[in-house]
C-alpha atoms as a PDB file:
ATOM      1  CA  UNK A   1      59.661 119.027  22.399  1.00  0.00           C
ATOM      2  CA  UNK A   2      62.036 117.018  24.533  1.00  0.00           C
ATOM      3  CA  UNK A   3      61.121 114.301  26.537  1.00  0.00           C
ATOM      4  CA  UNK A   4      61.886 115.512  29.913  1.00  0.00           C
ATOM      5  CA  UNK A   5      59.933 118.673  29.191  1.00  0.00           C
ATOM      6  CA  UNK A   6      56.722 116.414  28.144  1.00  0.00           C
ATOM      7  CA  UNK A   7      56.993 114.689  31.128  1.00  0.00           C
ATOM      8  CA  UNK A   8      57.125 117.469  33.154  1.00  0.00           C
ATOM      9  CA  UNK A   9      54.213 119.121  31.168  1.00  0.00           C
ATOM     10  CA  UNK A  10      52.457 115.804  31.477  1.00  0.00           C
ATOM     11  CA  UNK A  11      52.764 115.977  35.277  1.00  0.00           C
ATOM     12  CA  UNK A  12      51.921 119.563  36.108  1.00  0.00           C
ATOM     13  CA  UNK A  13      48.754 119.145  33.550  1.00  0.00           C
ATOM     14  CA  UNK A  14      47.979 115.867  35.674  1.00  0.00           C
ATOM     15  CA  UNK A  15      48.399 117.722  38.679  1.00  0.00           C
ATOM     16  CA  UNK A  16      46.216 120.636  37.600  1.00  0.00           C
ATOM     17  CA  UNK A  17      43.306 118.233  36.690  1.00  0.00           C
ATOM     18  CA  UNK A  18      43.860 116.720  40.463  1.00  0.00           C
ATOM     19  CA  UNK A  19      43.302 120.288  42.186  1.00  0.00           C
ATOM     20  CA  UNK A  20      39.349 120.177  41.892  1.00  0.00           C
ATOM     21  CA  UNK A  21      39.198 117.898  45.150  1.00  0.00           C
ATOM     22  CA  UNK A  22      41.399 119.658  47.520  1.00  0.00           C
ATOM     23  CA  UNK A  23      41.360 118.666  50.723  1.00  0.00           C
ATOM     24  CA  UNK A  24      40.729 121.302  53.353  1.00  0.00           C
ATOM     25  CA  UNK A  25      40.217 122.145  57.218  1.00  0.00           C
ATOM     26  CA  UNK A  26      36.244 121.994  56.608  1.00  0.00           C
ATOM     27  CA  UNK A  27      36.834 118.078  55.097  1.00  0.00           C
ATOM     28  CA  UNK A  28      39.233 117.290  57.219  1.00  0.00           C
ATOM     29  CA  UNK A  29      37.343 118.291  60.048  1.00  0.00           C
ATOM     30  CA  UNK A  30      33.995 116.455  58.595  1.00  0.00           C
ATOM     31  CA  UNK A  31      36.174 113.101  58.706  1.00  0.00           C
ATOM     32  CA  UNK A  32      37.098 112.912  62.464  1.00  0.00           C
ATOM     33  CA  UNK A  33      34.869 110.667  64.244  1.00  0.00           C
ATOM     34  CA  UNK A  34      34.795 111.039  67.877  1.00  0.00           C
ATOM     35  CA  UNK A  35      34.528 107.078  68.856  1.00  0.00           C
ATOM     36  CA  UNK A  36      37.138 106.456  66.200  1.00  0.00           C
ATOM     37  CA  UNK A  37      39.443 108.998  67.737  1.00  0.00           C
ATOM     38  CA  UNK A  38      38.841 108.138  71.600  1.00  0.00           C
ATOM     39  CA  UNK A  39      40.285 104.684  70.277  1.00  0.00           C
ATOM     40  CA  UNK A  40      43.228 105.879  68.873  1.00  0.00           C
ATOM     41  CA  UNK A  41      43.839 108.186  72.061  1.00  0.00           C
ATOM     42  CA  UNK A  42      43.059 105.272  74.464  1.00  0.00           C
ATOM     43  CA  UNK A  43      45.285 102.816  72.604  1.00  0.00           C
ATOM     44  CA  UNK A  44      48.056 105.365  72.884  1.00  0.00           C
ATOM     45  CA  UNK A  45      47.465 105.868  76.470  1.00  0.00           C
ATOM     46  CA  UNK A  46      48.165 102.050  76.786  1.00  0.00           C
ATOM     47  CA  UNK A  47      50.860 101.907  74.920  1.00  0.00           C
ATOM     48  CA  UNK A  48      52.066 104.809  77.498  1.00  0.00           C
ATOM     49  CA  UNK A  49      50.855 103.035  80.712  1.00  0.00           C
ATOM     50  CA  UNK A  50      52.437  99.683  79.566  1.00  0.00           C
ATOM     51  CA  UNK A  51      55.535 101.540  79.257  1.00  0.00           C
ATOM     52  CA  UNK A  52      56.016 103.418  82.472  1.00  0.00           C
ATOM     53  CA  UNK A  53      54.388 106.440  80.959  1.00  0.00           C
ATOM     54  CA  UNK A  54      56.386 106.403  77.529  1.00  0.00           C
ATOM     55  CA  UNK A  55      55.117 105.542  74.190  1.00  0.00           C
ATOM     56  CA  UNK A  56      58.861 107.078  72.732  1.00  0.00           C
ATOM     57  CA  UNK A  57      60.637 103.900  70.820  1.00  0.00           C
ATOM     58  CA  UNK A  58      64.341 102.915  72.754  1.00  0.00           C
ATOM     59  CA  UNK A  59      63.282 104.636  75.797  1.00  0.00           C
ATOM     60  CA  UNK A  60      65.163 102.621  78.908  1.00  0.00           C
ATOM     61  CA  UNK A  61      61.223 100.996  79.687  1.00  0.00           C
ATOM     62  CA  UNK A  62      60.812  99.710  76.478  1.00  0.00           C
ATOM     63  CA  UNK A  63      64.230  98.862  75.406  1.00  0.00           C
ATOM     64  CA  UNK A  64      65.706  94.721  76.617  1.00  0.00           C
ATOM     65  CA  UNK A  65      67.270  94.706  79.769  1.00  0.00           C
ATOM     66  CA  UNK A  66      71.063  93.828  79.246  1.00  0.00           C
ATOM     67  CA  UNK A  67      73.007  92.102  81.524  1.00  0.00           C
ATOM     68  CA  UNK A  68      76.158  94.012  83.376  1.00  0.00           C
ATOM     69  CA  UNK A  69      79.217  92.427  83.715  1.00  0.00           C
ATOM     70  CA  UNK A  70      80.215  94.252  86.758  1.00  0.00           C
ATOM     71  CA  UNK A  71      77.688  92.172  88.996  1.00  0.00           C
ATOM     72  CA  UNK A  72      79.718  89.516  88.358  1.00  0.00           C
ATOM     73  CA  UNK A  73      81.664  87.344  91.027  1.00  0.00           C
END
């Protein structure tokens, strides 16, 4: 056997063994904790608030001011 083929044999086998803890909606569901969420939603709305409403990144609120040449003498 070549190597590249043990590897990928070696990988899918790995991957195979890993499949016994999937994760699904049920788990993913069970691992949502309301305070812990109401944090993340509250620190968002800050972000938001401090921002003139915006949390997106280069948006005119949150990128520097520059200065215009025009309002020059």
């Amino acid at each position: 056997m070549k190597f590249p083929q043990a590897v990928t044999l070696a990988a899918i086998a790995s991957t195979a063994a890993a499949t016994d803890n999937l994760l699904t909606p049920d788990k993913l569901e069970a691992d949502i904790r309301t305070e812990e969420l109401q944090s993340v939603l509250w620190n968002l709305d800050k972000i938001a608030t401090d921002n003139g409403g915006n949390r997106a990144f280069g948006e005119p609120a949150t990128r520097p001011r520059s200065i215009s040449s025009s309002s020059a003498p």
